[in-house]
C-alpha atoms as a PDB file:
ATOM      1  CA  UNK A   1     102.647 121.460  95.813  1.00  0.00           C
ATOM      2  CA  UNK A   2     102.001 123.422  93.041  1.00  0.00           C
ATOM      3  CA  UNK A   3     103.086 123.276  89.440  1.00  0.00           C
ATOM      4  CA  UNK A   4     105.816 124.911  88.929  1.00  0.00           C
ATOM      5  CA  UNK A   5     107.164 124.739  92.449  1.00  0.00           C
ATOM      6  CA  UNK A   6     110.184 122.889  92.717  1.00  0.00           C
ATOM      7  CA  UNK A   7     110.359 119.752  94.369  1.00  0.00           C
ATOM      8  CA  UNK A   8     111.891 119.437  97.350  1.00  0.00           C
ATOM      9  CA  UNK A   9     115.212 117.634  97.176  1.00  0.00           C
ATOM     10  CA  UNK A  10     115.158 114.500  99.580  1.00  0.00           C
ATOM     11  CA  UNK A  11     117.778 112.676 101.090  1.00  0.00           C
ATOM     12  CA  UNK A  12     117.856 109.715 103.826  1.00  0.00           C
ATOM     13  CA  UNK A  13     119.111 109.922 107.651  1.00  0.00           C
ATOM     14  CA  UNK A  14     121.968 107.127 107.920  1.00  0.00           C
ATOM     15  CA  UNK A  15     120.176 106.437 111.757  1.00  0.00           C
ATOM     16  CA  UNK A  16     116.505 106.801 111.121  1.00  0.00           C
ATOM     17  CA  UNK A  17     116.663 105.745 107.499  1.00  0.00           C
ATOM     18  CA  UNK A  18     113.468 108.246 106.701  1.00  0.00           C
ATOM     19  CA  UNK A  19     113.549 110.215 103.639  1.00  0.00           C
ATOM     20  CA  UNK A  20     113.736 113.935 104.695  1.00  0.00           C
ATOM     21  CA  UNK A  21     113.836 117.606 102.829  1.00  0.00           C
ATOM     22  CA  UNK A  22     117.995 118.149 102.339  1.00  0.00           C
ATOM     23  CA  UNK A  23     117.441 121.124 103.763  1.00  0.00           C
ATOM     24  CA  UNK A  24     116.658 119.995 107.464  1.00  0.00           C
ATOM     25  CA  UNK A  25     119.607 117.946 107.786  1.00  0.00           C
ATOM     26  CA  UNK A  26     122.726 117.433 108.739  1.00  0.00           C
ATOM     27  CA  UNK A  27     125.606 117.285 105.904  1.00  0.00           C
ATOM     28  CA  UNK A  28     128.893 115.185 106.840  1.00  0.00           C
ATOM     29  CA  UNK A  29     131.170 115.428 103.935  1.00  0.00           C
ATOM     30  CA  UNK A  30     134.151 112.569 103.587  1.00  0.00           C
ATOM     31  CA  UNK A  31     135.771 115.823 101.285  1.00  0.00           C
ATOM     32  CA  UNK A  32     138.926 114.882  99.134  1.00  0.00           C
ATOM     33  CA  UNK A  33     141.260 117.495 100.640  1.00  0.00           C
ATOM     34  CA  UNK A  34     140.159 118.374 103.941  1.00  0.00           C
ATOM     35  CA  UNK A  35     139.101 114.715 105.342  1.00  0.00           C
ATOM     36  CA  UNK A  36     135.557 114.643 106.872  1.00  0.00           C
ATOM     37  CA  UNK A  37     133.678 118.385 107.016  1.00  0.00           C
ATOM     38  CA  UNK A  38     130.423 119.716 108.059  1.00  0.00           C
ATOM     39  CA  UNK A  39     127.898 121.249 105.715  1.00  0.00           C
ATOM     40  CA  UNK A  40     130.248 121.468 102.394  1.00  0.00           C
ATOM     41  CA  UNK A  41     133.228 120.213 100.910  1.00  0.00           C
ATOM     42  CA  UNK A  42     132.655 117.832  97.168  1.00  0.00           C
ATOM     43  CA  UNK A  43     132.876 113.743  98.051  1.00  0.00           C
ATOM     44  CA  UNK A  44     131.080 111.390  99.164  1.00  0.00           C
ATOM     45  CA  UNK A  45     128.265 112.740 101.892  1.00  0.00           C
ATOM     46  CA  UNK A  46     125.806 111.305 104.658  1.00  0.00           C
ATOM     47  CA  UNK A  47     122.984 112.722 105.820  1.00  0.00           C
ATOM     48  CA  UNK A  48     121.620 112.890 109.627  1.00  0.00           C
ATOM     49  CA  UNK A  49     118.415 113.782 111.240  1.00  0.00           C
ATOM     50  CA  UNK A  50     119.456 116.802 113.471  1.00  0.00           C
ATOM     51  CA  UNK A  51     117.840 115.418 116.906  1.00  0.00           C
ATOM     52  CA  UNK A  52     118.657 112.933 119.659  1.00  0.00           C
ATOM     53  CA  UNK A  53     117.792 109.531 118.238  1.00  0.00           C
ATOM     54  CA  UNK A  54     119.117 109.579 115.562  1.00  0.00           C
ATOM     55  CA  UNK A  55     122.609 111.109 116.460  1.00  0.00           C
ATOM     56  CA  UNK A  56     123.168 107.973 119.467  1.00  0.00           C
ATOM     57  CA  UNK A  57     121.982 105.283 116.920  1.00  0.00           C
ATOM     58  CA  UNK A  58     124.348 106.981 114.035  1.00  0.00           C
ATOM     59  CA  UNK A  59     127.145 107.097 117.205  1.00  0.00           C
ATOM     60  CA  UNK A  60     126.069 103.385 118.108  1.00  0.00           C
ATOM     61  CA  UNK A  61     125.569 101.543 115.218  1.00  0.00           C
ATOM     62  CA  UNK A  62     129.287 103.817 113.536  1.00  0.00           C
ATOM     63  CA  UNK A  63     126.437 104.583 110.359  1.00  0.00           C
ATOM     64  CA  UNK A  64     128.779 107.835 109.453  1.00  0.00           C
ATOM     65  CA  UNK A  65     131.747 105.618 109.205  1.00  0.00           C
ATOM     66  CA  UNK A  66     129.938 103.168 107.474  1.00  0.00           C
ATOM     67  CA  UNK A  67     128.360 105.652 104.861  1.00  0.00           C
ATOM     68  CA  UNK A  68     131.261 107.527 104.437  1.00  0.00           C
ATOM     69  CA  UNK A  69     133.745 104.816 104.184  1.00  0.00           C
ATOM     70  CA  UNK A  70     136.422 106.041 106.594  1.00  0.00           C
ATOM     71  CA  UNK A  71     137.054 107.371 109.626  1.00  0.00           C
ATOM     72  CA  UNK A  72     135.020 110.022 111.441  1.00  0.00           C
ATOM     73  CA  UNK A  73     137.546 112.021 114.195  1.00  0.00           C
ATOM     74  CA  UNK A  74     135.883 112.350 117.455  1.00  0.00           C
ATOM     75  CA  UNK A  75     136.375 116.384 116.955  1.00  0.00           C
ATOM     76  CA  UNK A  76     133.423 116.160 114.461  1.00  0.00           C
ATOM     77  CA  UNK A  77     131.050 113.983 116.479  1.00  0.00           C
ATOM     78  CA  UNK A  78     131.623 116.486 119.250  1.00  0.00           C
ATOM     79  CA  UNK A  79     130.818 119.477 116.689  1.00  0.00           C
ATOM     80  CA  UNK A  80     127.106 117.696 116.155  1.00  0.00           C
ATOM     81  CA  UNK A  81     126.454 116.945 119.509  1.00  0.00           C
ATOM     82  CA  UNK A  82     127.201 120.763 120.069  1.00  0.00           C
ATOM     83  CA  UNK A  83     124.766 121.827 117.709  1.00  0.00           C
ATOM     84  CA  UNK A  84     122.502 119.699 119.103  1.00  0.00           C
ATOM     85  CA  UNK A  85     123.059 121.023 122.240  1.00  0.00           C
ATOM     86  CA  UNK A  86     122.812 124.299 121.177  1.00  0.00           C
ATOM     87  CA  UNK A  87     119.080 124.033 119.431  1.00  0.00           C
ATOM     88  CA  UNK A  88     117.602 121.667 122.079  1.00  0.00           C
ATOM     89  CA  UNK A  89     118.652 125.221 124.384  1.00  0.00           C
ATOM     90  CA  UNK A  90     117.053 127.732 121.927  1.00  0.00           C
ATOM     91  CA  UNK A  91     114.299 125.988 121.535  1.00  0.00           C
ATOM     92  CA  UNK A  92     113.799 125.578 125.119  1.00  0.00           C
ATOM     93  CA  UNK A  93     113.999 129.179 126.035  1.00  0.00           C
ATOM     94  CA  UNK A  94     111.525 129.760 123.239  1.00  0.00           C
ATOM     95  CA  UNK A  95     109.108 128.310 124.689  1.00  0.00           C
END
Protein backbone atom coordinates (compact mmCIF):
# COMPACT_ATOMS: atom_id res chain seq x y z
CA UNK A 1 0.00 0.00 0.00
CA UNK A 2 1.25 3.19 -0.46
CA UNK A 3 1.17 6.34 1.59
CA UNK A 4 -1.42 8.15 0.94
CA UNK A 5 -3.64 5.40 -0.37
CA UNK A 6 -6.51 4.83 1.64
CA UNK A 7 -6.95 1.88 3.56
CA UNK A 8 -9.19 -0.46 2.68
CA UNK A 9 -12.24 -0.58 4.91
CA UNK A 10 -12.66 -4.20 6.43
CA UNK A 11 -15.48 -5.87 7.74
CA UNK A 12 -16.11 -9.66 8.98
CA UNK A 13 -18.35 -12.49 7.18
CA UNK A 14 -21.01 -13.58 9.97
CA UNK A 15 -20.27 -17.49 8.39
CA UNK A 16 -16.59 -17.51 7.71
CA UNK A 17 -15.72 -15.00 10.39
CA UNK A 18 -12.57 -13.69 8.05
CA UNK A 19 -11.95 -10.11 7.85
CA UNK A 20 -12.61 -9.05 4.19
CA UNK A 21 -12.42 -5.59 1.96
CA UNK A 22 -16.32 -4.07 2.49
CA UNK A 23 -16.33 -3.84 -0.85
CA UNK A 24 -16.50 -7.67 -1.81
CA UNK A 25 -19.31 -8.40 0.33
CA UNK A 26 -22.53 -8.83 0.88
CA UNK A 27 -24.54 -5.96 2.90
CA UNK A 28 -27.84 -7.16 4.85
CA UNK A 29 -29.27 -4.15 6.45
CA UNK A 30 -31.89 -4.73 9.62
CA UNK A 31 -33.02 -0.81 8.23
CA UNK A 32 -35.44 1.14 10.65
CA UNK A 33 -38.23 1.68 8.11
CA UNK A 34 -38.09 -0.84 5.56
CA UNK A 35 -37.24 -4.10 7.83
CA UNK A 36 -34.23 -6.13 6.51
CA UNK A 37 -32.67 -4.71 2.89
CA UNK A 38 -29.89 -5.55 0.66
CA UNK A 39 -26.92 -3.31 0.01
CA UNK A 40 -28.31 0.05 1.85
CA UNK A 41 -30.72 1.24 4.19
CA UNK A 42 -29.04 3.03 7.93
CA UNK A 43 -29.26 0.24 11.04
CA UNK A 44 -27.70 -2.25 12.20
CA UNK A 45 -25.79 -4.40 9.21
CA UNK A 46 -24.07 -7.94 8.66
CA UNK A 47 -21.75 -8.75 6.37
CA UNK A 48 -21.45 -12.12 4.15
CA UNK A 49 -18.84 -13.65 2.02
CA UNK A 50 -20.61 -13.76 -1.45
CA UNK A 51 -19.88 -17.66 -2.22
CA UNK A 52 -21.26 -21.07 -1.26
CA UNK A 53 -19.86 -21.80 2.18
CA UNK A 54 -20.43 -19.27 3.67
CA UNK A 55 -24.12 -18.54 2.56
CA UNK A 56 -25.28 -22.54 3.90
CA UNK A 57 -23.31 -22.03 7.22
CA UNK A 58 -24.92 -18.28 7.58
CA UNK A 59 -28.46 -20.31 6.47
CA UNK A 60 -27.46 -23.18 9.02
CA UNK A 61 -26.11 -21.81 11.90
CA UNK A 62 -29.36 -18.49 11.44
CA UNK A 63 -25.82 -16.02 11.79
CA UNK A 64 -28.02 -13.13 9.87
CA UNK A 65 -30.68 -13.46 12.43
CA UNK A 66 -28.35 -13.63 15.03
CA UNK A 67 -26.27 -10.49 13.87
CA UNK A 68 -29.06 -8.60 13.00
CA UNK A 69 -31.23 -9.28 15.90
CA UNK A 70 -34.51 -10.13 14.18
CA UNK A 71 -36.00 -11.85 11.69
CA UNK A 72 -34.67 -12.42 8.17
CA UNK A 73 -37.94 -13.18 5.59
CA UNK A 74 -37.23 -16.07 3.44
CA UNK A 75 -37.79 -13.49 0.31
CA UNK A 76 -34.28 -12.11 1.16
CA UNK A 77 -32.41 -15.39 1.63
CA UNK A 78 -33.83 -16.31 -1.75
CA UNK A 79 -32.54 -12.80 -3.23
CA UNK A 80 -28.73 -14.01 -2.12
CA UNK A 81 -28.95 -17.33 -3.21
CA UNK A 82 -30.03 -15.69 -6.62
CA UNK A 83 -27.12 -13.66 -6.84
CA UNK A 84 -25.19 -16.37 -6.10
CA UNK A 85 -26.63 -18.20 -8.64
CA UNK A 86 -26.30 -15.68 -10.98
CA UNK A 87 -22.23 -15.11 -10.59
CA UNK A 88 -21.37 -18.83 -10.11
CA UNK A 89 -23.19 -18.72 -14.07
CA UNK A 90 -21.14 -15.71 -15.33
CA UNK A 91 -18.29 -16.82 -14.15
CA UNK A 92 -18.74 -20.13 -15.62
CA UNK A 93 -19.37 -19.01 -19.11
CA UNK A 94 -16.28 -16.87 -18.71
CA UNK A 95 -14.26 -19.31 -18.61
Amino acid sequence: MEPGEPRPVLRRCVACRKLIDRQTLWKVTRDFKDGVVLDHGMGRSAYLCPNQACLEEALRRKRLQKALRCQVQLSVLEVLQNRLNHCNNSSSEAI
